[in-house]
PDB file of N, CA and C in Angstrom:
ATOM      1  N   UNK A   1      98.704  98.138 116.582  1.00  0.00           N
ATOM      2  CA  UNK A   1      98.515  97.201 115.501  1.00  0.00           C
ATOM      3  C   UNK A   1      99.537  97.445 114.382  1.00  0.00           C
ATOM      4  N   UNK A   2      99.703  98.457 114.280  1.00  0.00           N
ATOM      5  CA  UNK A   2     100.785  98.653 112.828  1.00  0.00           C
ATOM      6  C   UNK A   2     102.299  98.594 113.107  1.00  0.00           C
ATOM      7  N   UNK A   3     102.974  98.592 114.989  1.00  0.00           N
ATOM      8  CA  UNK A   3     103.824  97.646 114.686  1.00  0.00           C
ATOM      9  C   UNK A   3     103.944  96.613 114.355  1.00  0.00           C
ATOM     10  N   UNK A   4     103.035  95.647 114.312  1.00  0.00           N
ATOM     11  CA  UNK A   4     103.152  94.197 114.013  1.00  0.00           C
ATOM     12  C   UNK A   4     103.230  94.044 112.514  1.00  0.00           C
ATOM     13  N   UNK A   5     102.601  95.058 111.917  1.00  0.00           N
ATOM     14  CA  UNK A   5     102.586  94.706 110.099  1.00  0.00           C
ATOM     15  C   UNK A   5     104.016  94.816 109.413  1.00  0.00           C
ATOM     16  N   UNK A   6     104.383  93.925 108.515  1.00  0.00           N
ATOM     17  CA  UNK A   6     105.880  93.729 108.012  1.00  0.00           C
ATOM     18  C   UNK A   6     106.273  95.368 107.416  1.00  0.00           C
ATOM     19  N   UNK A   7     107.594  95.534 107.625  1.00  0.00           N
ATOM     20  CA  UNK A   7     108.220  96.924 107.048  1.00  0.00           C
ATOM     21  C   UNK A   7     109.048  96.359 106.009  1.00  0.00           C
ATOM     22  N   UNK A   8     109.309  97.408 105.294  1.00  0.00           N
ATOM     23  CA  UNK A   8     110.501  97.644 104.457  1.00  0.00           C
ATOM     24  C   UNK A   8     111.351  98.861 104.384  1.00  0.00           C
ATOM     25  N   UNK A   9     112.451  98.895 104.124  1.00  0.00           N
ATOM     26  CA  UNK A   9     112.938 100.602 104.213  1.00  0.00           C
ATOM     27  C   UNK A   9     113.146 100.510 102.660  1.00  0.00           C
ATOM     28  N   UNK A  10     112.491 102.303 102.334  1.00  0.00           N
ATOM     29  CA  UNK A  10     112.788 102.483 101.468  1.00  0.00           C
ATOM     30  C   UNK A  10     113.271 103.956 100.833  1.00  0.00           C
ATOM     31  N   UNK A  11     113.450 104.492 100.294  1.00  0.00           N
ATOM     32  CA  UNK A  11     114.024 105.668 100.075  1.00  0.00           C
ATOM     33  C   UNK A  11     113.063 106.964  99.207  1.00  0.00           C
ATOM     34  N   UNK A  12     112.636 107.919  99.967  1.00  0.00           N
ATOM     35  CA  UNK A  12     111.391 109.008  99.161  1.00  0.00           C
ATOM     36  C   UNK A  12     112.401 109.486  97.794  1.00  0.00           C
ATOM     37  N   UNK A  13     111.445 109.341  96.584  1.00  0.00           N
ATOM     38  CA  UNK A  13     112.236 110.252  95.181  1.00  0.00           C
ATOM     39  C   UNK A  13     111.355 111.447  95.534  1.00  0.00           C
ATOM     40  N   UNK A  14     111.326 111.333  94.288  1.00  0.00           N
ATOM     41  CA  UNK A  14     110.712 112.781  93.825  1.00  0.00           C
ATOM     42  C   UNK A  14     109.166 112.631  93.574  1.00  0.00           C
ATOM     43  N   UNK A  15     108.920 111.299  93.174  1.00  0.00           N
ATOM     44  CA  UNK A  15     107.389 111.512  93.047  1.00  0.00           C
ATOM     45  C   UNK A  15     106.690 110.256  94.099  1.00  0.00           C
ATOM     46  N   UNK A  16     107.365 110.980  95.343  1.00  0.00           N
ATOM     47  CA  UNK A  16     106.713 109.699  96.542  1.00  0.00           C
ATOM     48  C   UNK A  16     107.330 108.023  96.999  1.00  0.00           C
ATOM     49  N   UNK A  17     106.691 107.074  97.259  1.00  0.00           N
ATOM     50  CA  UNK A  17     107.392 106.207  97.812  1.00  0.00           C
ATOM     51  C   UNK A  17     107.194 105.048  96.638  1.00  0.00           C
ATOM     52  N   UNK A  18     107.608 104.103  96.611  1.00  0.00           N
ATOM     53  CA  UNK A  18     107.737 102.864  95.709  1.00  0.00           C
ATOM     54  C   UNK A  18     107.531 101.979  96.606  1.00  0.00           C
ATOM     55  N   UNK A  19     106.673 100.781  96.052  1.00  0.00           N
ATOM     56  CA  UNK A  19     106.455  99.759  97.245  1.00  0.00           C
ATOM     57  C   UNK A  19     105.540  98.842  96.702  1.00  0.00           C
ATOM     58  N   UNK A  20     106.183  97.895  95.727  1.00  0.00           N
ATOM     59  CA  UNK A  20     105.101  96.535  95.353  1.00  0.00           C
ATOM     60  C   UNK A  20     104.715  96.875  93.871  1.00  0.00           C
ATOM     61  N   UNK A  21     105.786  97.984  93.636  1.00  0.00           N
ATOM     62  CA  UNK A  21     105.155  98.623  91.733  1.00  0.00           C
ATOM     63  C   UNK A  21     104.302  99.403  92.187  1.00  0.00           C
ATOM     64  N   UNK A  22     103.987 100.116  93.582  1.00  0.00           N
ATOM     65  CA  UNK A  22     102.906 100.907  93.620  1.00  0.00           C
ATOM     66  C   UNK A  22     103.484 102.074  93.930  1.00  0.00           C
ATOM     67  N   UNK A  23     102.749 103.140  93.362  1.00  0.00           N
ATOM     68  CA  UNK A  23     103.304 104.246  93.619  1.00  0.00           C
ATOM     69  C   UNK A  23     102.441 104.890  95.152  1.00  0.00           C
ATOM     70  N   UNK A  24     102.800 105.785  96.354  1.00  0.00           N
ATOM     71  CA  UNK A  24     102.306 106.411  97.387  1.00  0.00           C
ATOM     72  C   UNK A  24     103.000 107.439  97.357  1.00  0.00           C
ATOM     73  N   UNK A  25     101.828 108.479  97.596  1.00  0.00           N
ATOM     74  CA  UNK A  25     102.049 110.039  98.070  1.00  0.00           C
ATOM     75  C   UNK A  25     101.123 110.916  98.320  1.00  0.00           C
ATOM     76  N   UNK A  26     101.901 111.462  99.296  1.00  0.00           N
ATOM     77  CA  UNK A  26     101.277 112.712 100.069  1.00  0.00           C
ATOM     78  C   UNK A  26     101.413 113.756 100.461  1.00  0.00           C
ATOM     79  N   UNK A  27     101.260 115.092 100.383  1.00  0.00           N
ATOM     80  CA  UNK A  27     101.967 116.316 100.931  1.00  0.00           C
ATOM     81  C   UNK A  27     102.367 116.491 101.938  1.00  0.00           C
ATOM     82  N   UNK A  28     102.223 115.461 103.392  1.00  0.00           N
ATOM     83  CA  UNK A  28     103.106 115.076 104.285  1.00  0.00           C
ATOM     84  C   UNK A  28     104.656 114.456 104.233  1.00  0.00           C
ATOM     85  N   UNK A  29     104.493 114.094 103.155  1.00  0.00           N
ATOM     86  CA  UNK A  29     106.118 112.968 102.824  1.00  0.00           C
ATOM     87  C   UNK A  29     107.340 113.774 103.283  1.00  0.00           C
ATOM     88  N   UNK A  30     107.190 115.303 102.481  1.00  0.00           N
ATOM     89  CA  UNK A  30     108.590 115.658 102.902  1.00  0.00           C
ATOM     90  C   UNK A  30     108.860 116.289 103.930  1.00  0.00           C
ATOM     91  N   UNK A  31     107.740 116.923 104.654  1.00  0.00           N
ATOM     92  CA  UNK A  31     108.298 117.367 106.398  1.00  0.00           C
ATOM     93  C   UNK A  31     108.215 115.621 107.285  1.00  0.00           C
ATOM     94  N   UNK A  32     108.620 114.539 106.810  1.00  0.00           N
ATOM     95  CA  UNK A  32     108.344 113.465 107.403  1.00  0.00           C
ATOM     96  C   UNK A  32     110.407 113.341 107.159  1.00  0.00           C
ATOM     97  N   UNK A  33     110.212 113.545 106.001  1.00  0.00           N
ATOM     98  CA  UNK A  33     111.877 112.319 105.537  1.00  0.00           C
ATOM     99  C   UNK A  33     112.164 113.063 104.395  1.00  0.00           C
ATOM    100  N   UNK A  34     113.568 113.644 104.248  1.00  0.00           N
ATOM    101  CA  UNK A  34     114.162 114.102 103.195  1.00  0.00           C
ATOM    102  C   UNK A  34     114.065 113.471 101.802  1.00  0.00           C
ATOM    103  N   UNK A  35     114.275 114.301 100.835  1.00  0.00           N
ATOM    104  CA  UNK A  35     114.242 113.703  99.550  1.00  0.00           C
ATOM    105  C   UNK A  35     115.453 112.597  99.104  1.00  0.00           C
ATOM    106  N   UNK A  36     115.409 111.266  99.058  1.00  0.00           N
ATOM    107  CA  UNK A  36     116.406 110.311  99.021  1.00  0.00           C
ATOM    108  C   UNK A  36     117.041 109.630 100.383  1.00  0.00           C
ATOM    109  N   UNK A  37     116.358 110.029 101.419  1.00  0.00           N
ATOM    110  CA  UNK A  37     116.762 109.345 102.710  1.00  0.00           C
ATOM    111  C   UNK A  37     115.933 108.413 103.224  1.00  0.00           C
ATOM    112  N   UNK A  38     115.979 107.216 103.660  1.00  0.00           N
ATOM    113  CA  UNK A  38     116.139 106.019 103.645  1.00  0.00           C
ATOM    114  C   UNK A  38     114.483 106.242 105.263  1.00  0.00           C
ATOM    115  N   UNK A  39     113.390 105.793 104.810  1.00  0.00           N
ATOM    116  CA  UNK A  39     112.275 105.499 105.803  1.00  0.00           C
ATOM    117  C   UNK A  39     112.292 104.133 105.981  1.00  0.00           C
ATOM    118  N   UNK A  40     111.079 103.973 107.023  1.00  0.00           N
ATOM    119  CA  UNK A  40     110.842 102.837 107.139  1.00  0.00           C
ATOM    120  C   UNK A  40     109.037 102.593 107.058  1.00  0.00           C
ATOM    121  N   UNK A  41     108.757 101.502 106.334  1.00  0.00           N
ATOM    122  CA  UNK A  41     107.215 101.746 105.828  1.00  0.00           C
ATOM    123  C   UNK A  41     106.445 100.526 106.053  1.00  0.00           C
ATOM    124  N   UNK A  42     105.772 100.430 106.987  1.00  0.00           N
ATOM    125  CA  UNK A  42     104.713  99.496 107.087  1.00  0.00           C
ATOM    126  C   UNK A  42     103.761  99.144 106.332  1.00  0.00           C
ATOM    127  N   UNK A  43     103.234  98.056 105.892  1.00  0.00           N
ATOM    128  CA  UNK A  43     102.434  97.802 104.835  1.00  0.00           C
ATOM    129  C   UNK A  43     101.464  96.583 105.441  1.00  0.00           C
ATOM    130  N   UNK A  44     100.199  97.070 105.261  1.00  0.00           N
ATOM    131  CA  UNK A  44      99.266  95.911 105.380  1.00  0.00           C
ATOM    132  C   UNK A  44      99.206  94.715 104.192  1.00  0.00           C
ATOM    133  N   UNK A  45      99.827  93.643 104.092  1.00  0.00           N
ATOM    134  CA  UNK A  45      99.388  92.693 102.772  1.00  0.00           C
ATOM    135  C   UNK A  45      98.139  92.368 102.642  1.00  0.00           C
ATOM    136  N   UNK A  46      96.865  92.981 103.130  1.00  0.00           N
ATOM    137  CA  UNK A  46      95.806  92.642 103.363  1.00  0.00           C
ATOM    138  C   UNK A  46      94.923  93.494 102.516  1.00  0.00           C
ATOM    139  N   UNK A  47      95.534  94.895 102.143  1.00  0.00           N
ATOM    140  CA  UNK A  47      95.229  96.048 101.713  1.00  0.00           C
ATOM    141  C   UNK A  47      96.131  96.825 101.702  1.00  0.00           C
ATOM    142  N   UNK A  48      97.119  96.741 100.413  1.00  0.00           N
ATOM    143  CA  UNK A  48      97.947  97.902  99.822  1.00  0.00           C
ATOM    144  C   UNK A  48      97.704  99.585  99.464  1.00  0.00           C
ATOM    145  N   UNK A  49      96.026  99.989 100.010  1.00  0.00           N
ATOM    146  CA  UNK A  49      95.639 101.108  99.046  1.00  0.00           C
ATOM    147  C   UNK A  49      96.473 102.048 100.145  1.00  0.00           C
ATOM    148  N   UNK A  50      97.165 101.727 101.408  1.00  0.00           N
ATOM    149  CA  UNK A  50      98.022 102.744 101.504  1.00  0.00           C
ATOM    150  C   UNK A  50      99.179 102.009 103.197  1.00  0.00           C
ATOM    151  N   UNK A  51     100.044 103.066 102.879  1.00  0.00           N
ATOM    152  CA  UNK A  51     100.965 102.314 103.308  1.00  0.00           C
ATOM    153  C   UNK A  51     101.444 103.366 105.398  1.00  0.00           C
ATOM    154  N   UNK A  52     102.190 103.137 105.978  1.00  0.00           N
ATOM    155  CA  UNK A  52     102.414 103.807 107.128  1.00  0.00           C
ATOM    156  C   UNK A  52     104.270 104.140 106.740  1.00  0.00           C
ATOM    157  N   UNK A  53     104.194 105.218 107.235  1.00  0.00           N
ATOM    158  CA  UNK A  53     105.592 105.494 107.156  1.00  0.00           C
ATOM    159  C   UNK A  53     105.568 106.041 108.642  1.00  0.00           C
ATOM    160  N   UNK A  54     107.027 105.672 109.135  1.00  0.00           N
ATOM    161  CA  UNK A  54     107.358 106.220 110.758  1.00  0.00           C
ATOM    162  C   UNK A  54     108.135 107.296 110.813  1.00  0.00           C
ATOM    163  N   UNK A  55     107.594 108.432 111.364  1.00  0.00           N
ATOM    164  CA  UNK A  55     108.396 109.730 110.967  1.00  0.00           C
ATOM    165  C   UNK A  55     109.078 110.443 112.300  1.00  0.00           C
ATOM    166  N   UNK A  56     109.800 111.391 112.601  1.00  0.00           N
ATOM    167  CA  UNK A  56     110.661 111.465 113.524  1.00  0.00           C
ATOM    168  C   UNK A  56     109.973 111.608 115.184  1.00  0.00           C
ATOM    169  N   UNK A  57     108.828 111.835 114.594  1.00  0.00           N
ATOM    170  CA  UNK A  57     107.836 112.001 115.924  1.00  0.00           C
ATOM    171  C   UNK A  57     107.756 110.900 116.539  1.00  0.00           C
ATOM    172  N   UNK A  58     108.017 109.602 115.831  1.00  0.00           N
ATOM    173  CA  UNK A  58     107.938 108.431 116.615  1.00  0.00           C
ATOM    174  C   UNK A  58     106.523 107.885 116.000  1.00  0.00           C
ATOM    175  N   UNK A  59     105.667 108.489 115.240  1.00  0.00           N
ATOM    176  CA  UNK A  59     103.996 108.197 115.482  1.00  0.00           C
ATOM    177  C   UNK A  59     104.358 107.676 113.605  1.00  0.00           C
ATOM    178  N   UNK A  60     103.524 106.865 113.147  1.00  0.00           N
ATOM    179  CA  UNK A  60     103.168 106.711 111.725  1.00  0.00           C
ATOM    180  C   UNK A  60     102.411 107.113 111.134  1.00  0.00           C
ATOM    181  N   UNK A  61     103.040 106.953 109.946  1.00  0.00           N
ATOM    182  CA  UNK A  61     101.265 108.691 109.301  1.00  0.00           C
ATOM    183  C   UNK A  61     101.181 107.720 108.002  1.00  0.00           C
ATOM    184  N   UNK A  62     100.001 107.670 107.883  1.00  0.00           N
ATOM    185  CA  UNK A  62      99.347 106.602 106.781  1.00  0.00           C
ATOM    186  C   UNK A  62      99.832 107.979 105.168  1.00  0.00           C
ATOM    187  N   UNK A  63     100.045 106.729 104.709  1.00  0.00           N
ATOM    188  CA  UNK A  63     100.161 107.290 103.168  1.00  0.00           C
ATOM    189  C   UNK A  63      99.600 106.534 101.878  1.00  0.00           C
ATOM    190  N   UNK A  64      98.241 107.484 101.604  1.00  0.00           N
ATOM    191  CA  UNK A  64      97.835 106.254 100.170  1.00  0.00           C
ATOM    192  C   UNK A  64      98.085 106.334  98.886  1.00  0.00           C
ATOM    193  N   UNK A  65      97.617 105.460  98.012  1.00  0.00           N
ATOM    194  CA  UNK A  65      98.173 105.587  96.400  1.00  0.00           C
ATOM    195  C   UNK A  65      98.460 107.174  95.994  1.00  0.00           C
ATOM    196  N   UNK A  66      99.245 106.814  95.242  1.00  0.00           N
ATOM    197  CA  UNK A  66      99.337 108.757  94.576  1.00  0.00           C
ATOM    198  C   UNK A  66      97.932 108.709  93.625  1.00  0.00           C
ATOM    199  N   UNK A  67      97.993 107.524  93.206  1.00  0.00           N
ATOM    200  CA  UNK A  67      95.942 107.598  92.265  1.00  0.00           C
ATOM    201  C   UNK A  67      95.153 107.163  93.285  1.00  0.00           C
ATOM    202  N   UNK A  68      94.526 107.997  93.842  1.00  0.00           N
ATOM    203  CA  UNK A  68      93.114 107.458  94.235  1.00  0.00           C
ATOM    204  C   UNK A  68      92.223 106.699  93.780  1.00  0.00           C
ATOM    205  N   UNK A  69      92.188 106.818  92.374  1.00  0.00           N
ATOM    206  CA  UNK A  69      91.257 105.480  91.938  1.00  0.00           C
ATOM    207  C   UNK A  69      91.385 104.384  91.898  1.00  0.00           C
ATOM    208  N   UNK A  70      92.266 104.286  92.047  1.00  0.00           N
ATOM    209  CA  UNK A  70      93.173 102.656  92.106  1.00  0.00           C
ATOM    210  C   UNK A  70      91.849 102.144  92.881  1.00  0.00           C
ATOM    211  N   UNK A  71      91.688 100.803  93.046  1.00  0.00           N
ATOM    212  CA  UNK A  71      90.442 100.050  94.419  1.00  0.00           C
ATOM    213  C   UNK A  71      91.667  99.469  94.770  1.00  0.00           C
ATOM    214  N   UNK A  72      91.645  99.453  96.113  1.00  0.00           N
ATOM    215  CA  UNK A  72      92.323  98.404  97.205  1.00  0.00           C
ATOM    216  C   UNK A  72      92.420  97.058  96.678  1.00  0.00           C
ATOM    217  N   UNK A  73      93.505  96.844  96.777  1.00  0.00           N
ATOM    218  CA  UNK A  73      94.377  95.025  96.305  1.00  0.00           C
ATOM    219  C   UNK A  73      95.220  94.902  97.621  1.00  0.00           C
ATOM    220  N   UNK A  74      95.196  93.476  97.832  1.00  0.00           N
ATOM    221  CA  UNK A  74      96.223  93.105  98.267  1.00  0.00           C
ATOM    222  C   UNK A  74      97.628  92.631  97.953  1.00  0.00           C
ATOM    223  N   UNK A  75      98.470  91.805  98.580  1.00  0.00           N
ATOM    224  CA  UNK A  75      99.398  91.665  98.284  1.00  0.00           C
ATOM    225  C   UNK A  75      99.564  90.316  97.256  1.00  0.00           C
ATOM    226  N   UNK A  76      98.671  89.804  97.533  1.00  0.00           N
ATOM    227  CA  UNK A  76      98.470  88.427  96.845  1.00  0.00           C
ATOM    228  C   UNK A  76      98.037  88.792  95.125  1.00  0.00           C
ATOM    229  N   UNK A  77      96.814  89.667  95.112  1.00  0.00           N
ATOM    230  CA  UNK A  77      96.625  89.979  94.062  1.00  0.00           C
ATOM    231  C   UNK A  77      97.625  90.833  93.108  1.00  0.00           C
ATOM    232  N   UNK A  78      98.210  91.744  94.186  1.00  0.00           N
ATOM    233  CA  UNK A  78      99.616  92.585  93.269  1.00  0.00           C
ATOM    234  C   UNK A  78     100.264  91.189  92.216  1.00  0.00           C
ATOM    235  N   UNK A  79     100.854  90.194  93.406  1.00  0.00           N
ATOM    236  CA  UNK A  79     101.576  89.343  92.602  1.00  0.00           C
ATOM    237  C   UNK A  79     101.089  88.586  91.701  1.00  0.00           C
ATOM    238  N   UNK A  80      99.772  88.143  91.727  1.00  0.00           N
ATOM    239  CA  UNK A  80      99.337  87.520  90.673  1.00  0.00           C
ATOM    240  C   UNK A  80      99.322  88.393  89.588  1.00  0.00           C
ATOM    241  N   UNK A  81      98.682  89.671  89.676  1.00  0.00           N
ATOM    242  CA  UNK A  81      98.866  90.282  88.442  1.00  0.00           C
ATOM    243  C   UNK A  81      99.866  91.030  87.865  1.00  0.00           C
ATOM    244  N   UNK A  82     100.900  90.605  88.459  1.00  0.00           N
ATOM    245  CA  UNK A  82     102.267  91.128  88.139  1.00  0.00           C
ATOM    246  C   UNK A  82     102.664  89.755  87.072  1.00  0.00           C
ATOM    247  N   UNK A  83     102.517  88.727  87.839  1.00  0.00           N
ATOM    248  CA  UNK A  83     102.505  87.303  87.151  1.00  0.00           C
ATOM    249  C   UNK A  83     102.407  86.702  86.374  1.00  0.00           C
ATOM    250  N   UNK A  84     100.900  87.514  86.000  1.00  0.00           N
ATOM    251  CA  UNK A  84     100.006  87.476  84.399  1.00  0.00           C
ATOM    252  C   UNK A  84     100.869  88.453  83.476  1.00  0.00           C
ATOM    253  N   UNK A  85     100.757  89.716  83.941  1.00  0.00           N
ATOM    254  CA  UNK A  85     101.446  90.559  82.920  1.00  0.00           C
ATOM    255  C   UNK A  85     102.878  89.627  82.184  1.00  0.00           C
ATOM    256  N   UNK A  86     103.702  89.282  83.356  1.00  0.00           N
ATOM    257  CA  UNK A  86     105.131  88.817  83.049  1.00  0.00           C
ATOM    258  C   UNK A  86     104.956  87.535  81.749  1.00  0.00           C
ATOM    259  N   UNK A  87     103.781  87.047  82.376  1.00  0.00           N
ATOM    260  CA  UNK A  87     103.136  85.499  81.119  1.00  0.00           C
ATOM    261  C   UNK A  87     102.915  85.842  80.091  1.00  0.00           C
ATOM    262  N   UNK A  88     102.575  87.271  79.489  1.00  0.00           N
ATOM    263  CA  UNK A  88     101.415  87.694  78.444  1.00  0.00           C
ATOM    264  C   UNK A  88     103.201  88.389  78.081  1.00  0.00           C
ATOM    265  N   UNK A  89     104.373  88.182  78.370  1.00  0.00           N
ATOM    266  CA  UNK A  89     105.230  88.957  77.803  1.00  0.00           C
ATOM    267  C   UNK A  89     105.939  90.482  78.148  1.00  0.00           C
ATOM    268  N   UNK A  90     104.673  90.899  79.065  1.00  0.00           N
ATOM    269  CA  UNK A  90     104.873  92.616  79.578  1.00  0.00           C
ATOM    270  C   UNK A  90     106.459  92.460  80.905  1.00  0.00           C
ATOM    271  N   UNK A  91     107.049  93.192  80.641  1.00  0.00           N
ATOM    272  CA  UNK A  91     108.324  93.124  81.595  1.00  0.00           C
ATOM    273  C   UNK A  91     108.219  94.218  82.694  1.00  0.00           C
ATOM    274  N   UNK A  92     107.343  94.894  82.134  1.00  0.00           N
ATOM    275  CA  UNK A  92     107.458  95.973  83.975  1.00  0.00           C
ATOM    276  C   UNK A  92     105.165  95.989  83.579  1.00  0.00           C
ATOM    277  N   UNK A  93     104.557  96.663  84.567  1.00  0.00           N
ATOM    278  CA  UNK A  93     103.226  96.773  84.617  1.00  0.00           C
ATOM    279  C   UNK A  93     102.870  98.084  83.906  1.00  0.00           C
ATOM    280  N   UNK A  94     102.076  97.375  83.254  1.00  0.00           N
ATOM    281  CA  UNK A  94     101.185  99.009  82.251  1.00  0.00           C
ATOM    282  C   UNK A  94     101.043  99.758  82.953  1.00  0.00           C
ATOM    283  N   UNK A  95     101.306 101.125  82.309  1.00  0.00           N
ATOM    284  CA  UNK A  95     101.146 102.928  82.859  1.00  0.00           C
ATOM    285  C   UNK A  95      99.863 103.064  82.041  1.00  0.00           C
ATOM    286  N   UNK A  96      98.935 103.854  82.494  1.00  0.00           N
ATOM    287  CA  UNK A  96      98.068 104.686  81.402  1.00  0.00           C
ATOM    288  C   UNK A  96      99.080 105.688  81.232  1.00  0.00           C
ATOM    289  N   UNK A  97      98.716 105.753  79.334  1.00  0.00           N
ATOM    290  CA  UNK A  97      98.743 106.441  79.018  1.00  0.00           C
ATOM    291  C   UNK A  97      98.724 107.954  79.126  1.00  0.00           C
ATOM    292  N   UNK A  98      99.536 108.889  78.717  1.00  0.00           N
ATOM    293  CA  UNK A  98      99.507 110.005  79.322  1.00  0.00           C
ATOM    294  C   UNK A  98      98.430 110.937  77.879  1.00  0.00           C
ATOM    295  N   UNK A  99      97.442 111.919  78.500  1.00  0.00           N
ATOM    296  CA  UNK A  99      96.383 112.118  77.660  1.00  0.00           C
ATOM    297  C   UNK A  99      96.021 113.697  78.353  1.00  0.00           C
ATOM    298  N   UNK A 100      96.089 114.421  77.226  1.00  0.00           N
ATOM    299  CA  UNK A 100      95.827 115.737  77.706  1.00  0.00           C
ATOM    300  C   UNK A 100      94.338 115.792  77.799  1.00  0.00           C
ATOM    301  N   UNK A 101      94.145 117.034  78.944  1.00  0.00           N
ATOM    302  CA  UNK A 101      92.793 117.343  79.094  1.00  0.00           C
ATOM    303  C   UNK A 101      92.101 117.957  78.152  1.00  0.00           C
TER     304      UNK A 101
END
């Protein structure tokens, strides 16, 4: 099933994968694909809460939000509320705030 879901290639930083303004990561990422070398990542538009990356084994290893709390969106909803933000003036999507413990 998860060949059939659309890919994108994209490139691991430092704090995981990028994909739709969403951030993914996992302590698998880097015995998968070097830091800055170019994967390839399957994505359900049905449910973004995590994504497949294909790693040298041949097999795909699911990777979800770096926040867990996030709730599952799809792809439809990403864009709408990317949409709204852009209407209301916002040019990239709100971060929380960073807040010590």
């Amino acid at each position: 099933m998860i060949s059939f879901l659309p890919s994108l290639q994209r490139k691991l930083r430092r704090d995981g994968l990028h994909l739709f303004n969403i951030r993914y990561c996992d302590n698998v990422l880097p015995s998968i694909v070097q830091l800055g070398s170019p994967v390839l990542v399957r994505y359900d538009p049905r449910n973004l809460s995590r994504v497949f990356v294909y790693g040298p084994d041949r097999r795909y290893c699911p990777i979800p939000y770096a926040d867990l709390a996030l709730p599952p969106i799809t792809l439809w909803e990403q864009r709408a509320a990317l949409y709204a933000l852009r209407e209301q003036g916002h040019n990239a999507p709100l971060r929380k705030p960073y807040s010590r413990p």
